[in-house]
PDB file of N, CA and C in Angstrom:
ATOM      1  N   UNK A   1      -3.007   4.033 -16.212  1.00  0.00           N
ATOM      2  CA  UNK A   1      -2.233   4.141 -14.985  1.00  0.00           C
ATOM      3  C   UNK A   1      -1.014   5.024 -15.211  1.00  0.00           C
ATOM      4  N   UNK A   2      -0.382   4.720 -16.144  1.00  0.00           N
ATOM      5  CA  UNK A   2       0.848   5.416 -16.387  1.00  0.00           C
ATOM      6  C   UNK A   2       0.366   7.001 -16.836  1.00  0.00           C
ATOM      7  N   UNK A   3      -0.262   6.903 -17.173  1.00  0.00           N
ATOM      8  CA  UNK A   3      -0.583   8.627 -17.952  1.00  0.00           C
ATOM      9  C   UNK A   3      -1.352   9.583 -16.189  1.00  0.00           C
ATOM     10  N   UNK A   4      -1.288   8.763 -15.711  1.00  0.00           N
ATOM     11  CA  UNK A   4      -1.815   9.757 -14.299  1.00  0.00           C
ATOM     12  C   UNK A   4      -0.588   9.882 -13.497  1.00  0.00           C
ATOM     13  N   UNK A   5       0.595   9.104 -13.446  1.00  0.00           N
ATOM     14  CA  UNK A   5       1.534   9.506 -13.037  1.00  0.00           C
ATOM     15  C   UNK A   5       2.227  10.379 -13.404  1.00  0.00           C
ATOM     16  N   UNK A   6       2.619  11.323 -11.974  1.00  0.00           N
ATOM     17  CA  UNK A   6       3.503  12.667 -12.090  1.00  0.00           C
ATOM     18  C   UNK A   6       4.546  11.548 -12.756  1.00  0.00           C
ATOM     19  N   UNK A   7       5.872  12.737 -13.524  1.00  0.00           N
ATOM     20  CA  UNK A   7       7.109  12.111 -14.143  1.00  0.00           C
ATOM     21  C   UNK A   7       8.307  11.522 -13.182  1.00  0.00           C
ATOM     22  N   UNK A   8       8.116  12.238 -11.601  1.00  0.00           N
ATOM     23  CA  UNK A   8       8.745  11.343 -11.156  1.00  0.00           C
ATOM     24  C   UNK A   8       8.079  10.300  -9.797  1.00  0.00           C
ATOM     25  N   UNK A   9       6.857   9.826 -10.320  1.00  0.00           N
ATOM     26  CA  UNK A   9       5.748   9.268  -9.464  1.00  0.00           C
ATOM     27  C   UNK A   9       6.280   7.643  -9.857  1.00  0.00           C
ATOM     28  N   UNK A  10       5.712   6.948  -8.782  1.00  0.00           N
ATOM     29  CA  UNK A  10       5.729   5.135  -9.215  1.00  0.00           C
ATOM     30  C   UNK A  10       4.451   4.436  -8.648  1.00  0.00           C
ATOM     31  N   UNK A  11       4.135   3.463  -9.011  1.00  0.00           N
ATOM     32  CA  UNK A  11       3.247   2.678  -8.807  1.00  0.00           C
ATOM     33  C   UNK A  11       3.293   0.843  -7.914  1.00  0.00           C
ATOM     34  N   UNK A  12       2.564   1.092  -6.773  1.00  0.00           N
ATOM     35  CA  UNK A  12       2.765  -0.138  -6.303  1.00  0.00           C
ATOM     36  C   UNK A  12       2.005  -1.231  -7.020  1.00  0.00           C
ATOM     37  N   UNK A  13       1.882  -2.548  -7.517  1.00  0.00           N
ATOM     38  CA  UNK A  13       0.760  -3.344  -7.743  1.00  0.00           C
ATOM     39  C   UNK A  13       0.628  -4.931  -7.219  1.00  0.00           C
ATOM     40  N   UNK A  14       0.005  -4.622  -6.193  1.00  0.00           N
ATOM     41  CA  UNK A  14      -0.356  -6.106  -5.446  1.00  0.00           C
ATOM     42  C   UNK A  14      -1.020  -7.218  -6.086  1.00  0.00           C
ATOM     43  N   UNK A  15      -0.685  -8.439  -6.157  1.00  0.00           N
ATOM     44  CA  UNK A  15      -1.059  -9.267  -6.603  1.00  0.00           C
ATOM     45  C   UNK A  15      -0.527 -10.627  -5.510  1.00  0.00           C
ATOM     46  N   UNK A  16      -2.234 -11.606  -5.890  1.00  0.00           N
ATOM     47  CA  UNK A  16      -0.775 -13.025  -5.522  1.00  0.00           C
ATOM     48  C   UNK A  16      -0.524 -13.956  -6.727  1.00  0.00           C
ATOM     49  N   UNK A  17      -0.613 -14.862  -5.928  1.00  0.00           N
ATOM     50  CA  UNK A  17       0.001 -16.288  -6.475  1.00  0.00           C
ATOM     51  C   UNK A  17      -0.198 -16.784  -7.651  1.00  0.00           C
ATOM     52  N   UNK A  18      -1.918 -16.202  -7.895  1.00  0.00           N
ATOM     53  CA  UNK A  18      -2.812 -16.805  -9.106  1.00  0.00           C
ATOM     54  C   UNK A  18      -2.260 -16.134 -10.161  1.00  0.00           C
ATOM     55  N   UNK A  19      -1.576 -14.852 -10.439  1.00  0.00           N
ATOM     56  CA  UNK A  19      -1.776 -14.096 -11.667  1.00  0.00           C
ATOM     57  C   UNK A  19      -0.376 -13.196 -11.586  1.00  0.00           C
ATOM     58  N   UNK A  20       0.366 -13.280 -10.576  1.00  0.00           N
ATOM     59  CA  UNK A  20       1.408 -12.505 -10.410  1.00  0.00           C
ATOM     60  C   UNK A  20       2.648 -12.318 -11.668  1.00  0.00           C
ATOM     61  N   UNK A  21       2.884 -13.371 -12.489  1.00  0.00           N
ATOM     62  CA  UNK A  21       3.486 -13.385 -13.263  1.00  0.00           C
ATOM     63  C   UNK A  21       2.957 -13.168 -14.313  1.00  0.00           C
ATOM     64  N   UNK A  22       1.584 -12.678 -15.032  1.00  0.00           N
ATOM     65  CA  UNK A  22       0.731 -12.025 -15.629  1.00  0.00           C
ATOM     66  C   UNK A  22       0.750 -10.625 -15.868  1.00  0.00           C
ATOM     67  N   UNK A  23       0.831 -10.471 -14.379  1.00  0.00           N
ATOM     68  CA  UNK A  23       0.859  -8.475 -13.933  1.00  0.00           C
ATOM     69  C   UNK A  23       1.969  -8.403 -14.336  1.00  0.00           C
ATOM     70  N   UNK A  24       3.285  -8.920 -14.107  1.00  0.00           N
ATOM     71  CA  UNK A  24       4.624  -8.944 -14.238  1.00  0.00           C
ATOM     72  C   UNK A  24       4.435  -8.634 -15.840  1.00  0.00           C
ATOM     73  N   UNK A  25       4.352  -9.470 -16.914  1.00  0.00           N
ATOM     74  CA  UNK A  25       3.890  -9.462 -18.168  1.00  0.00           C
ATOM     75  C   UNK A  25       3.864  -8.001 -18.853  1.00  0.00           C
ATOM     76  N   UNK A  26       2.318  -7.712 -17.976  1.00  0.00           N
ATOM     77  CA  UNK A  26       2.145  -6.858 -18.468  1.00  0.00           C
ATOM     78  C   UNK A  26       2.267  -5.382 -17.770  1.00  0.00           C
ATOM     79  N   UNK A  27       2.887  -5.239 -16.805  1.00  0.00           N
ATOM     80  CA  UNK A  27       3.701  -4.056 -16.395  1.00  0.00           C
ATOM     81  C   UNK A  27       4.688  -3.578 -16.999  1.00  0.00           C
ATOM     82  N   UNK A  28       5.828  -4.834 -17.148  1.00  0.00           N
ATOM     83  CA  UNK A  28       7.089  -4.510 -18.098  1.00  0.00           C
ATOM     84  C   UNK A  28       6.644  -3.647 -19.646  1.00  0.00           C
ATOM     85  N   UNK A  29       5.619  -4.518 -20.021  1.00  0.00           N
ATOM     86  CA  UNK A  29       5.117  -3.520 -21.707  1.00  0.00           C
ATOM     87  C   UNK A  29       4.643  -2.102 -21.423  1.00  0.00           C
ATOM     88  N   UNK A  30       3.781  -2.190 -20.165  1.00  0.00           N
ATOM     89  CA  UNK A  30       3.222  -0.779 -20.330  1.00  0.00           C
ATOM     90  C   UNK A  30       3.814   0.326 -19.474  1.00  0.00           C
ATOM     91  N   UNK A  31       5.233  -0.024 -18.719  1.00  0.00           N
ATOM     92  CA  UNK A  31       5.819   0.416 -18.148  1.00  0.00           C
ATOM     93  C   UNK A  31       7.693   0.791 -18.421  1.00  0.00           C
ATOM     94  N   UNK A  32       7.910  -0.546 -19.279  1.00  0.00           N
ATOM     95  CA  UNK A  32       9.212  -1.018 -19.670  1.00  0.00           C
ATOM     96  C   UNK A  32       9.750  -1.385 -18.517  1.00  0.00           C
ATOM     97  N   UNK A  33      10.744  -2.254 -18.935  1.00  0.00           N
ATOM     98  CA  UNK A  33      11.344  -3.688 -18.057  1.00  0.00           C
ATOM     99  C   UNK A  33      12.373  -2.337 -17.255  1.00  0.00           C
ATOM    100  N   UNK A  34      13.120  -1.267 -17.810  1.00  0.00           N
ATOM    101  CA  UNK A  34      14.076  -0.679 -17.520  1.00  0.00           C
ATOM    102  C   UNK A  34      13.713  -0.319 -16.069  1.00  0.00           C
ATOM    103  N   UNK A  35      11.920   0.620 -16.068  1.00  0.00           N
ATOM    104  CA  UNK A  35      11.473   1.032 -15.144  1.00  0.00           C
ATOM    105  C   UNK A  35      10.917   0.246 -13.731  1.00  0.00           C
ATOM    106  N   UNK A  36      11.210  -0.968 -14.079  1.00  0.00           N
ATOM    107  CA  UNK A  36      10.891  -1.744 -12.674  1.00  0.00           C
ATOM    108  C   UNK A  36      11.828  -1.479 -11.414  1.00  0.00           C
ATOM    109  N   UNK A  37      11.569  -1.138 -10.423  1.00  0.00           N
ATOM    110  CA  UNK A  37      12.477  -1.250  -9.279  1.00  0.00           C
ATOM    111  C   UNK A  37      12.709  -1.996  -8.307  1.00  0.00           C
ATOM    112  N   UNK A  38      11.306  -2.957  -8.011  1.00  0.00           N
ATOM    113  CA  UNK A  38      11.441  -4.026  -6.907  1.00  0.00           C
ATOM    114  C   UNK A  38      10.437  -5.116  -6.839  1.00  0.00           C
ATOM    115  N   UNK A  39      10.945  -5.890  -6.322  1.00  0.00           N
ATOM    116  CA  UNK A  39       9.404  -7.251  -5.952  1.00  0.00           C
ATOM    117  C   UNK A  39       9.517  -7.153  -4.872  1.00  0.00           C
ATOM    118  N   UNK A  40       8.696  -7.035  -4.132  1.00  0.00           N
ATOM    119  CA  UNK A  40       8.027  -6.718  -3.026  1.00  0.00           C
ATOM    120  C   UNK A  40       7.176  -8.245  -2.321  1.00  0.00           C
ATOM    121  N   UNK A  41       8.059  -9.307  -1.500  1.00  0.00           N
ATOM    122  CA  UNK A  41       6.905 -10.186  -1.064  1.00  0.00           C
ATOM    123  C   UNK A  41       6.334  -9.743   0.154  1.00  0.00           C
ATOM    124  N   UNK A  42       5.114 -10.124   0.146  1.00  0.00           N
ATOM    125  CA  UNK A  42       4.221  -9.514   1.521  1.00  0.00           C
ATOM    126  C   UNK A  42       4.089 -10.851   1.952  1.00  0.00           C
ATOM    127  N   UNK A  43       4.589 -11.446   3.281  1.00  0.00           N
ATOM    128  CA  UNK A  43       4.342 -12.624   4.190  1.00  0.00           C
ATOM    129  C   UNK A  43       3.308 -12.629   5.381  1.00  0.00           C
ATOM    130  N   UNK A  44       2.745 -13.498   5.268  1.00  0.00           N
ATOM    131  CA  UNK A  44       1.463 -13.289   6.296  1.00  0.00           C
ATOM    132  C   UNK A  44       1.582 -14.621   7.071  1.00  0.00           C
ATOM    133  N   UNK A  45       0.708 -14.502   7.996  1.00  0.00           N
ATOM    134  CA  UNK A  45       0.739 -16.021   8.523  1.00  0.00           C
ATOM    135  C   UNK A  45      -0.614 -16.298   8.608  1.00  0.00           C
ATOM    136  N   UNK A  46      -0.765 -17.123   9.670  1.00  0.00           N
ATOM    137  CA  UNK A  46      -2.239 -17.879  10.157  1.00  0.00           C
ATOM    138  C   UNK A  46      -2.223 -19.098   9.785  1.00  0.00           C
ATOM    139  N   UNK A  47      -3.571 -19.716  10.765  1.00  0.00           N
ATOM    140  CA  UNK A  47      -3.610 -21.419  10.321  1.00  0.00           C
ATOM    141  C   UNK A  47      -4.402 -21.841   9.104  1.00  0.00           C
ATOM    142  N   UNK A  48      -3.076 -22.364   8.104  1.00  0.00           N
ATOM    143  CA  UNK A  48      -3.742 -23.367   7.315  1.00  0.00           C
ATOM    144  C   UNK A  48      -2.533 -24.135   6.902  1.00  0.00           C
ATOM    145  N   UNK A  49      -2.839 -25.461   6.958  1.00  0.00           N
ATOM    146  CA  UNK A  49      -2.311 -26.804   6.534  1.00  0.00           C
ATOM    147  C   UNK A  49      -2.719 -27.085   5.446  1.00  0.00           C
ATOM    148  N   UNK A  50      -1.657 -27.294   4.189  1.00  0.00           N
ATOM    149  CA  UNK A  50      -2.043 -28.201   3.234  1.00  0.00           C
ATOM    150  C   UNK A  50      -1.261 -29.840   3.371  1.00  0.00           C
ATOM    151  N   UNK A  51      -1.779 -31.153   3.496  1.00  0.00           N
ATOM    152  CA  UNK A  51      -1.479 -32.145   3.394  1.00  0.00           C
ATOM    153  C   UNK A  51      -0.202 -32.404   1.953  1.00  0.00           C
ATOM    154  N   UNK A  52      -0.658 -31.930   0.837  1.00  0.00           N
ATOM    155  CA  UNK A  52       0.020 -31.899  -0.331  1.00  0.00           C
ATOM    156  C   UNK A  52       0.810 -31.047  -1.081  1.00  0.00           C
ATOM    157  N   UNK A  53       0.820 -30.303  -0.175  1.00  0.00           N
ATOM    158  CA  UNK A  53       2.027 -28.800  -1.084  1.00  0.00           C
ATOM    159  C   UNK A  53       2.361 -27.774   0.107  1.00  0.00           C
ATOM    160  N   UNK A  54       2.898 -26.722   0.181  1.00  0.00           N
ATOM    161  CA  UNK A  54       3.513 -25.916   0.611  1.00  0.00           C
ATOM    162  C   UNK A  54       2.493 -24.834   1.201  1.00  0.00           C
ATOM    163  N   UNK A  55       2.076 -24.535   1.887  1.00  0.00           N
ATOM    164  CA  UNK A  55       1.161 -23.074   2.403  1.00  0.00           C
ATOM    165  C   UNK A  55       1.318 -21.792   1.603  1.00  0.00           C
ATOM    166  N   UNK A  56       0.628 -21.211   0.962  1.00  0.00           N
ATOM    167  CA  UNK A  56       0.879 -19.964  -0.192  1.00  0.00           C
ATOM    168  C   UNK A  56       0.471 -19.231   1.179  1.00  0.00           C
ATOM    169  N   UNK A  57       1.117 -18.354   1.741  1.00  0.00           N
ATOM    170  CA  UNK A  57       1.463 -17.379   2.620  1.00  0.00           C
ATOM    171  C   UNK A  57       1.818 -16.174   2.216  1.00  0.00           C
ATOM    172  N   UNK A  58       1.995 -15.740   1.160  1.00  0.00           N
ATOM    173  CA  UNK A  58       2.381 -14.756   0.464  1.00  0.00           C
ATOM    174  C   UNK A  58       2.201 -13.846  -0.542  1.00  0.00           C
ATOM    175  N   UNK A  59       2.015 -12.460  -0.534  1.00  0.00           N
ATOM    176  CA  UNK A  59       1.752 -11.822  -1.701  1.00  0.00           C
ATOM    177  C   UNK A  59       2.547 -11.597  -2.186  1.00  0.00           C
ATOM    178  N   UNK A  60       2.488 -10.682  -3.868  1.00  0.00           N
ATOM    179  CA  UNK A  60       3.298  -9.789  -4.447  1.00  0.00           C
ATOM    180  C   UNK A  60       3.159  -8.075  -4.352  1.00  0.00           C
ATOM    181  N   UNK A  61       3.885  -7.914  -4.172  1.00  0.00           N
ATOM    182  CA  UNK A  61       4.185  -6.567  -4.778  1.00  0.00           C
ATOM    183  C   UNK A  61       4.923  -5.489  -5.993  1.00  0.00           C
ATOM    184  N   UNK A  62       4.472  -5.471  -7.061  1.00  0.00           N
ATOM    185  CA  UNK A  62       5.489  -5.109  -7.992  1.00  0.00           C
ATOM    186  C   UNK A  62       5.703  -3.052  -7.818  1.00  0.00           C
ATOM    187  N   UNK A  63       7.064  -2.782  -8.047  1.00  0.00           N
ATOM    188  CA  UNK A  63       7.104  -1.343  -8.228  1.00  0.00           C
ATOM    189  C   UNK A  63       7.621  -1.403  -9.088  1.00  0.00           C
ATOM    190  N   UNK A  64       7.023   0.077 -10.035  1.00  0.00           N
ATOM    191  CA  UNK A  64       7.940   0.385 -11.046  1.00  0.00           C
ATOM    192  C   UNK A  64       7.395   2.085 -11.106  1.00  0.00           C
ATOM    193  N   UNK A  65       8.507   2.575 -11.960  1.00  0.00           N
ATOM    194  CA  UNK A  65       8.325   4.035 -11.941  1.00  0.00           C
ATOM    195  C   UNK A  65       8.052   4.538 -13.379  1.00  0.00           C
ATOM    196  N   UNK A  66       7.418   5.660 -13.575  1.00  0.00           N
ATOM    197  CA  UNK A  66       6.903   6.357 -14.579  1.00  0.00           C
ATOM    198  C   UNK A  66       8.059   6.095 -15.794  1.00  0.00           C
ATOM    199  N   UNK A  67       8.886   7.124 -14.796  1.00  0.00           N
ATOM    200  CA  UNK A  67      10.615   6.978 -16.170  1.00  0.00           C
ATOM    201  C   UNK A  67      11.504   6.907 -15.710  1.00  0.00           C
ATOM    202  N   UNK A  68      12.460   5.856 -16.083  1.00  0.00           N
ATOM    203  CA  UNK A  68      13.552   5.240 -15.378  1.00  0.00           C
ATOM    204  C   UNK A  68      14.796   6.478 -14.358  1.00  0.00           C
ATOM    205  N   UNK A  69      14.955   6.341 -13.682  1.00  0.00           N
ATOM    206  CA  UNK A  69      15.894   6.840 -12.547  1.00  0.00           C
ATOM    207  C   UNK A  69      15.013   7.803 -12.219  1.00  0.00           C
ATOM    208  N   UNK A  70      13.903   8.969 -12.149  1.00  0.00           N
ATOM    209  CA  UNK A  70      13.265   9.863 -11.916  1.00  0.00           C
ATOM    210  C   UNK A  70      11.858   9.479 -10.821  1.00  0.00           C
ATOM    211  N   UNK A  71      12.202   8.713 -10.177  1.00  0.00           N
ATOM    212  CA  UNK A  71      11.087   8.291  -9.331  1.00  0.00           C
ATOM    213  C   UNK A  71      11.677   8.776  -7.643  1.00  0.00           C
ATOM    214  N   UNK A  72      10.724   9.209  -6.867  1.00  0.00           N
ATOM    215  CA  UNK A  72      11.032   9.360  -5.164  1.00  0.00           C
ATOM    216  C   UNK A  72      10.920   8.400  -4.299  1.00  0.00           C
ATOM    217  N   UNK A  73      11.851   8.322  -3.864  1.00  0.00           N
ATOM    218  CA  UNK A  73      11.286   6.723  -2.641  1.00  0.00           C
ATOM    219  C   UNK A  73      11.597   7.301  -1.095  1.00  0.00           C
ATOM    220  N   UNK A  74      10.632   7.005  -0.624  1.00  0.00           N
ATOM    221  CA  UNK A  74      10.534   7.636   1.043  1.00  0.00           C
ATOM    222  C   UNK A  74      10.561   6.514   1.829  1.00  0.00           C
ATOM    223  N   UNK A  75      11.407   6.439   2.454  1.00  0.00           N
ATOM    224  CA  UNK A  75      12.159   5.120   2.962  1.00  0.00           C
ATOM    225  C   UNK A  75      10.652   5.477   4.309  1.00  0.00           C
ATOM    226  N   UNK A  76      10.140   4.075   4.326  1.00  0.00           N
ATOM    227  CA  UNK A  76       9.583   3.604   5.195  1.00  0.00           C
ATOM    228  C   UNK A  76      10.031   2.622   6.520  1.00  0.00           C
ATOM    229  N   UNK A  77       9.886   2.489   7.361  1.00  0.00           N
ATOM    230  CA  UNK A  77      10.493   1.564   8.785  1.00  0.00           C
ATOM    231  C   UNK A  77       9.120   1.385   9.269  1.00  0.00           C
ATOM    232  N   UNK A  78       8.865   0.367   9.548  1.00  0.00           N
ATOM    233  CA  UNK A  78       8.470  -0.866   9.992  1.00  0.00           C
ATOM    234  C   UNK A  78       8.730  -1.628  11.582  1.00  0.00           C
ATOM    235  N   UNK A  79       8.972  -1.358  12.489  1.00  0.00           N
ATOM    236  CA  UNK A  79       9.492  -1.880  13.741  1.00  0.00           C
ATOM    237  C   UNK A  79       9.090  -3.196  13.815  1.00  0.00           C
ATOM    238  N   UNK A  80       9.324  -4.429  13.402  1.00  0.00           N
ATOM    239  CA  UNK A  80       9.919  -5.823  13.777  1.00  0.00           C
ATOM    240  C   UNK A  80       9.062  -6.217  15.209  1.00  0.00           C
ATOM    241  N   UNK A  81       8.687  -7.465  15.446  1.00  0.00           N
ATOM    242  CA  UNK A  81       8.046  -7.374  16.813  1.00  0.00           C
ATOM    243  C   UNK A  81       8.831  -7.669  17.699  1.00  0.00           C
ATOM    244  N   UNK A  82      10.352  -8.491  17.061  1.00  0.00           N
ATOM    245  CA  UNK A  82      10.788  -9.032  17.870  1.00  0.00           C
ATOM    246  C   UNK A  82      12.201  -8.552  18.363  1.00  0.00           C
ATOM    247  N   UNK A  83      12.014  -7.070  17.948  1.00  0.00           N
ATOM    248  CA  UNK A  83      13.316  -5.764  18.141  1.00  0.00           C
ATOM    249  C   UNK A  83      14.285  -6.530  17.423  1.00  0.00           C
ATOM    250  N   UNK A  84      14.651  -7.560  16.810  1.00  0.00           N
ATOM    251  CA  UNK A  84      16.194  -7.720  16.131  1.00  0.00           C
ATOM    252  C   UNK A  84      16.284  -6.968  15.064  1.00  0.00           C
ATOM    253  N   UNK A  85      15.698  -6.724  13.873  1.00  0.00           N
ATOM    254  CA  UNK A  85      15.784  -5.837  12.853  1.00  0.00           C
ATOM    255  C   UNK A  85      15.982  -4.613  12.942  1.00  0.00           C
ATOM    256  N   UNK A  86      15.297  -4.064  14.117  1.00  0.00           N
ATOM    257  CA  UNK A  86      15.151  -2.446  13.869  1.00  0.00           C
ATOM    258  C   UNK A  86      16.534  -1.841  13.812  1.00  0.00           C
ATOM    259  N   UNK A  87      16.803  -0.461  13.465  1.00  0.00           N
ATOM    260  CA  UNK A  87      17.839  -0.079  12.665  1.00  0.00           C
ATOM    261  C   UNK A  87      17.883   1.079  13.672  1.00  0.00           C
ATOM    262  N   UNK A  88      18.797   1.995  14.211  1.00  0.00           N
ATOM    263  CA  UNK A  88      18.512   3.038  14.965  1.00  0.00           C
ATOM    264  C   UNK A  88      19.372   2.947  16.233  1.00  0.00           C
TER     265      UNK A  88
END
């Protein structure tokens, strides 16, 4: 993964619940801890009830970049459904 990235390229990597701190693991080694830039949770909804624990509703997202400070970020927007967030 890393050897296909341009030098100032980054990589998103989705994961959930089951293994997320795994990827985490092993991103930091093959990436270095320096080069991480964000966790990324992805929230979803829909119906499901658990009686005994909490609803896992959520992904990960990890970024990190090739080599530390040399990465591009293209600010993305998103419009909110419920117009309070939007920025503009």
């Amino acid at each position: 993964m890393k050897r296909l990235l341009a030098e100032d390229g980054s990589i998103y990597v989705h994961c959930d619940w089951h293994i997320n701190s795994y990827i985490r693991i092993l991103l930091d080694e093959i990436f270095c801890r320096e080069n991480f830039l964000n966790e990324i949770v992805w929230c979803y909804s829909g119906p499901r009830k658990t009686p005994k624990a909490f609803s896992r509703k959520h992904d990960t997202v990890f970024l990190y970049s090739r080599m530390e400070k040399k990465h591009i970020f293209n600010q993305l927007t998103i419009p909110h459904k419920s117009g309070l967030h939007d920025t503009g």
